[in-house]
C-alpha atoms as a PDB file:
ATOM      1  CA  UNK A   1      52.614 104.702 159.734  1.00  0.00           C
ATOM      2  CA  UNK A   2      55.369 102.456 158.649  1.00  0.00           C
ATOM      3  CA  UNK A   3      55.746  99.245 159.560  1.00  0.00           C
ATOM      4  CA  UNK A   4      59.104  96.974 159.816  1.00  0.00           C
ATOM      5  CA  UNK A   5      59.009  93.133 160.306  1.00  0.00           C
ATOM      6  CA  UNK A   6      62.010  91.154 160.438  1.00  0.00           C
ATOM      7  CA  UNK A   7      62.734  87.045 159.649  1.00  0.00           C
ATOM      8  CA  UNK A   8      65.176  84.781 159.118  1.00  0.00           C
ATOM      9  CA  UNK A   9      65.898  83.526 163.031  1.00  0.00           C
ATOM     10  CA  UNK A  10      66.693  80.389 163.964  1.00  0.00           C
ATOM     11  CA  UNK A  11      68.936  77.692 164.949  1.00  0.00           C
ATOM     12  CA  UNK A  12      72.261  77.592 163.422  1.00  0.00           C
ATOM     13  CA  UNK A  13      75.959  76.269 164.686  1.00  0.00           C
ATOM     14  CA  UNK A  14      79.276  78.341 165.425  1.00  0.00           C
ATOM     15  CA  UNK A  15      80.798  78.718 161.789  1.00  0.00           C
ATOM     16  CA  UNK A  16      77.319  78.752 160.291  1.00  0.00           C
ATOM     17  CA  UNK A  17      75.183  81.222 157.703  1.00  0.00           C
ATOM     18  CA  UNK A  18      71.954  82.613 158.168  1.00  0.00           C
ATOM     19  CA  UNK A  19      70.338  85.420 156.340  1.00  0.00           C
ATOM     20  CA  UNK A  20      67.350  87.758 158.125  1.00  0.00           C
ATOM     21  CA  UNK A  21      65.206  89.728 156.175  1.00  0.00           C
ATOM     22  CA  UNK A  22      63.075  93.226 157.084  1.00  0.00           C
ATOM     23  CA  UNK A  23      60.312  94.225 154.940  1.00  0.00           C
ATOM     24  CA  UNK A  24      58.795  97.518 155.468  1.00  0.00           C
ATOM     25  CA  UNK A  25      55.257  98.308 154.505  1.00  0.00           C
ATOM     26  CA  UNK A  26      53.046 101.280 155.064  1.00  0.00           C
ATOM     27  CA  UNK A  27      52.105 104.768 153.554  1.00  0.00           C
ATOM     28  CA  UNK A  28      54.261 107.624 152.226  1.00  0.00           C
ATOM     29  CA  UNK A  29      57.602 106.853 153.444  1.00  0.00           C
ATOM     30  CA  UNK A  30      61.000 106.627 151.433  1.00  0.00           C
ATOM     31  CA  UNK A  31      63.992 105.317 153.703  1.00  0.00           C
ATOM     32  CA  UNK A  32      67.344 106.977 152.978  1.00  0.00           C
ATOM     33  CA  UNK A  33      68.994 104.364 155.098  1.00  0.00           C
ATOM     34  CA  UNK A  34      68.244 101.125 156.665  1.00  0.00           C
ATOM     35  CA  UNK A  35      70.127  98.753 158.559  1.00  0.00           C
ATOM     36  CA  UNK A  36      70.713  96.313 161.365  1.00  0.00           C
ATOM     37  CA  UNK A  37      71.301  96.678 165.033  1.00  0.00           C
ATOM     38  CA  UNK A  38      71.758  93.898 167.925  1.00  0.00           C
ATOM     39  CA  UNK A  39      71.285  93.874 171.240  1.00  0.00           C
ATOM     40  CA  UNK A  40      71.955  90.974 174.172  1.00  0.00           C
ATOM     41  CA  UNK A  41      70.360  90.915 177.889  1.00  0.00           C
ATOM     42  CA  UNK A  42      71.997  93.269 179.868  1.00  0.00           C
ATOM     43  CA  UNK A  43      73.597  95.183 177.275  1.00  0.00           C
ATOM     44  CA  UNK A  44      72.898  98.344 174.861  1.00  0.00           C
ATOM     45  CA  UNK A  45      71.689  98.102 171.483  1.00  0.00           C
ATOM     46  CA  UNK A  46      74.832  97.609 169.354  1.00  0.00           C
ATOM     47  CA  UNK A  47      75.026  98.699 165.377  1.00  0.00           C
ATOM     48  CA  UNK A  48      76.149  96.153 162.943  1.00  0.00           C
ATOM     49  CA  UNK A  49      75.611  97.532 159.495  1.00  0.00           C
ATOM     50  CA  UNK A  50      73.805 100.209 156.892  1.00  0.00           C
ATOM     51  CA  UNK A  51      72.992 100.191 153.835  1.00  0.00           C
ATOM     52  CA  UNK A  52      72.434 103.763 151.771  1.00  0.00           C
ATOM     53  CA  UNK A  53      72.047 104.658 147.887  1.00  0.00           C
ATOM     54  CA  UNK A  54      75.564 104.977 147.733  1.00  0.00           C
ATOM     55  CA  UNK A  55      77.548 102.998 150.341  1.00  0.00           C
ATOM     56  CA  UNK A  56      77.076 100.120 152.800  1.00  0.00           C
ATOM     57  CA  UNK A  57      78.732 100.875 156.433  1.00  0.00           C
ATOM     58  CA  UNK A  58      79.463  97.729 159.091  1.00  0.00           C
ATOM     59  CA  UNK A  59      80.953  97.640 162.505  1.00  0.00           C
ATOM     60  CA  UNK A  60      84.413  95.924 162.966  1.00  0.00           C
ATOM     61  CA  UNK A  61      83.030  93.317 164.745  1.00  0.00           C
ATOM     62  CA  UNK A  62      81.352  92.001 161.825  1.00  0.00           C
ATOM     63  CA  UNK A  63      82.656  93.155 158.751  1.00  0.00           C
ATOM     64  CA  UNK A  64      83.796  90.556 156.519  1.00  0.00           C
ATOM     65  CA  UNK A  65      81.639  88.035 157.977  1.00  0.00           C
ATOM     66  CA  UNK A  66      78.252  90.015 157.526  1.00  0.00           C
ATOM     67  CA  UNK A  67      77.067  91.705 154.208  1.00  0.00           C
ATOM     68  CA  UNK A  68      73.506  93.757 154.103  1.00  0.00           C
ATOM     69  CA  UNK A  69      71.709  94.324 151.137  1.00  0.00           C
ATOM     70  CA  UNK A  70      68.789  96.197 149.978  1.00  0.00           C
ATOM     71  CA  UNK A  71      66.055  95.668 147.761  1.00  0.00           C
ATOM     72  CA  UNK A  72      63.977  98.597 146.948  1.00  0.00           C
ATOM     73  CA  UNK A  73      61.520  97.163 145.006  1.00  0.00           C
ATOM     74  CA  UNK A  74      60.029  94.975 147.707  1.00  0.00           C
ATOM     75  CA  UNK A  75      61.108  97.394 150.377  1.00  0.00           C
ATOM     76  CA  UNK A  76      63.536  94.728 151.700  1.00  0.00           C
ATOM     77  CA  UNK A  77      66.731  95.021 153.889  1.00  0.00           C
ATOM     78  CA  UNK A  78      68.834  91.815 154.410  1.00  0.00           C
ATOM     79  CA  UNK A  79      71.730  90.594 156.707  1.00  0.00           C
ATOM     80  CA  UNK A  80      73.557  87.630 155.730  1.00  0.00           C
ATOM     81  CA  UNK A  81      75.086  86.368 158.199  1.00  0.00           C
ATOM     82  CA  UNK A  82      78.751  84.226 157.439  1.00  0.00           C
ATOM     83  CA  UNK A  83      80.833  82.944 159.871  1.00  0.00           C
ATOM     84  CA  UNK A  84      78.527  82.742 163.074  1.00  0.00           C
ATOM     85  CA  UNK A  85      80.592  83.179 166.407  1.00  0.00           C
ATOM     86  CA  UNK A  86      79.555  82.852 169.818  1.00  0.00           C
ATOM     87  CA  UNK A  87      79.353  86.493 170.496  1.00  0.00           C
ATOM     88  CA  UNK A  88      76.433  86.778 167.771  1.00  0.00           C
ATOM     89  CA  UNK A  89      73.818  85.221 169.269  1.00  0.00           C
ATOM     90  CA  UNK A  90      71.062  88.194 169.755  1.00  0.00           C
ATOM     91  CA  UNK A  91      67.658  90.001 168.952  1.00  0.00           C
ATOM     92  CA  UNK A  92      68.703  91.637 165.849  1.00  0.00           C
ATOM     93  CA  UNK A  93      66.102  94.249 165.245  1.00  0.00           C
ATOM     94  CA  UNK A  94      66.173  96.574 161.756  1.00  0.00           C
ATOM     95  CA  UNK A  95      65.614 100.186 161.254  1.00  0.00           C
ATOM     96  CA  UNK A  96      64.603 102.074 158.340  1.00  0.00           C
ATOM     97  CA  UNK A  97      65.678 106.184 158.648  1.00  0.00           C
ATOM     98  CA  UNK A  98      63.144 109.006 156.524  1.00  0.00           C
ATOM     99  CA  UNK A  99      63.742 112.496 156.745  1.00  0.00           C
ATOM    100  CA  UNK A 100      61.953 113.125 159.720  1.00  0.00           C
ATOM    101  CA  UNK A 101      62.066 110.075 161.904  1.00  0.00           C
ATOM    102  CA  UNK A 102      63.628 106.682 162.770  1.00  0.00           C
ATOM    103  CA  UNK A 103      61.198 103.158 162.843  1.00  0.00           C
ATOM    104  CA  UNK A 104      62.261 100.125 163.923  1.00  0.00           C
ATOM    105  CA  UNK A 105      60.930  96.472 163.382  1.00  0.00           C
ATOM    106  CA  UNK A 106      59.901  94.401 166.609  1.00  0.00           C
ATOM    107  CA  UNK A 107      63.216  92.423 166.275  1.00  0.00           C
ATOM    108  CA  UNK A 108      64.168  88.520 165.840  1.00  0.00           C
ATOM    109  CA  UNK A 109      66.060  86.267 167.606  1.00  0.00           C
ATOM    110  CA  UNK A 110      69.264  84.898 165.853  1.00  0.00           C
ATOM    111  CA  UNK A 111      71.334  82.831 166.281  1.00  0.00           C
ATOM    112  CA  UNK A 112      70.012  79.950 168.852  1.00  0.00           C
ATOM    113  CA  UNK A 113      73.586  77.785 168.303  1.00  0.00           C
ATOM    114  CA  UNK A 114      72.061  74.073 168.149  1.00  0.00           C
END
């Protein structure tokens, strides 16, 4: 079973940076793609960004403000997060995709503007 906990939340102001982190752990798993979706009461879960061997992907509504990065030998996905706006606050949750099946982390909330 594979296991995905995120970090980084926390307060920040409009115009800010923050970066959130998502380490996976567990047994027997390689992810071909991992990335970062948000999601705010009352809405759906929204897509910001992926990260694959060979390309990263990001929604326009953060592109140029957010990069993601990978680090494979620690099993790490990262958001850094440029340019806060007031339509970012959220629980930003991160996914990790194998062959057969899609696991998420338990999410984080970011930003809390101060």
């Amino acid at each position: 079973q594979v296991q995905l906990v995120e970090s980084g939340g926390g307060l920040v102001q409009p115009g800010g940076s923050l970066r959130l982190s998502c380490a996976a752990s567990g047994n027997n798993f390689t992810f071909y793609a991992m990335g970062w979706y948000r999601q705010t009461l009352g809405k759906q879960r929204e897509w910001i960004a992926t990260v694959t061997s060979t390309n990263n992907n990001y929604a326009h509504t953060v592109e140029g403000r957010f990069t993601i990065s990978r680090d494979n030998d620690k099993n790490t996905v990262y958001l850094q997060m440029n340019g806060l706006k007031p339509e970012d606050p959220a629980v930003y949750y991160c996914y990790g995709d194998t062959n057969r099946a899609r696991s998420w982390g338990q999410g984080t909330q970011v930003p809390v503007y101060a």
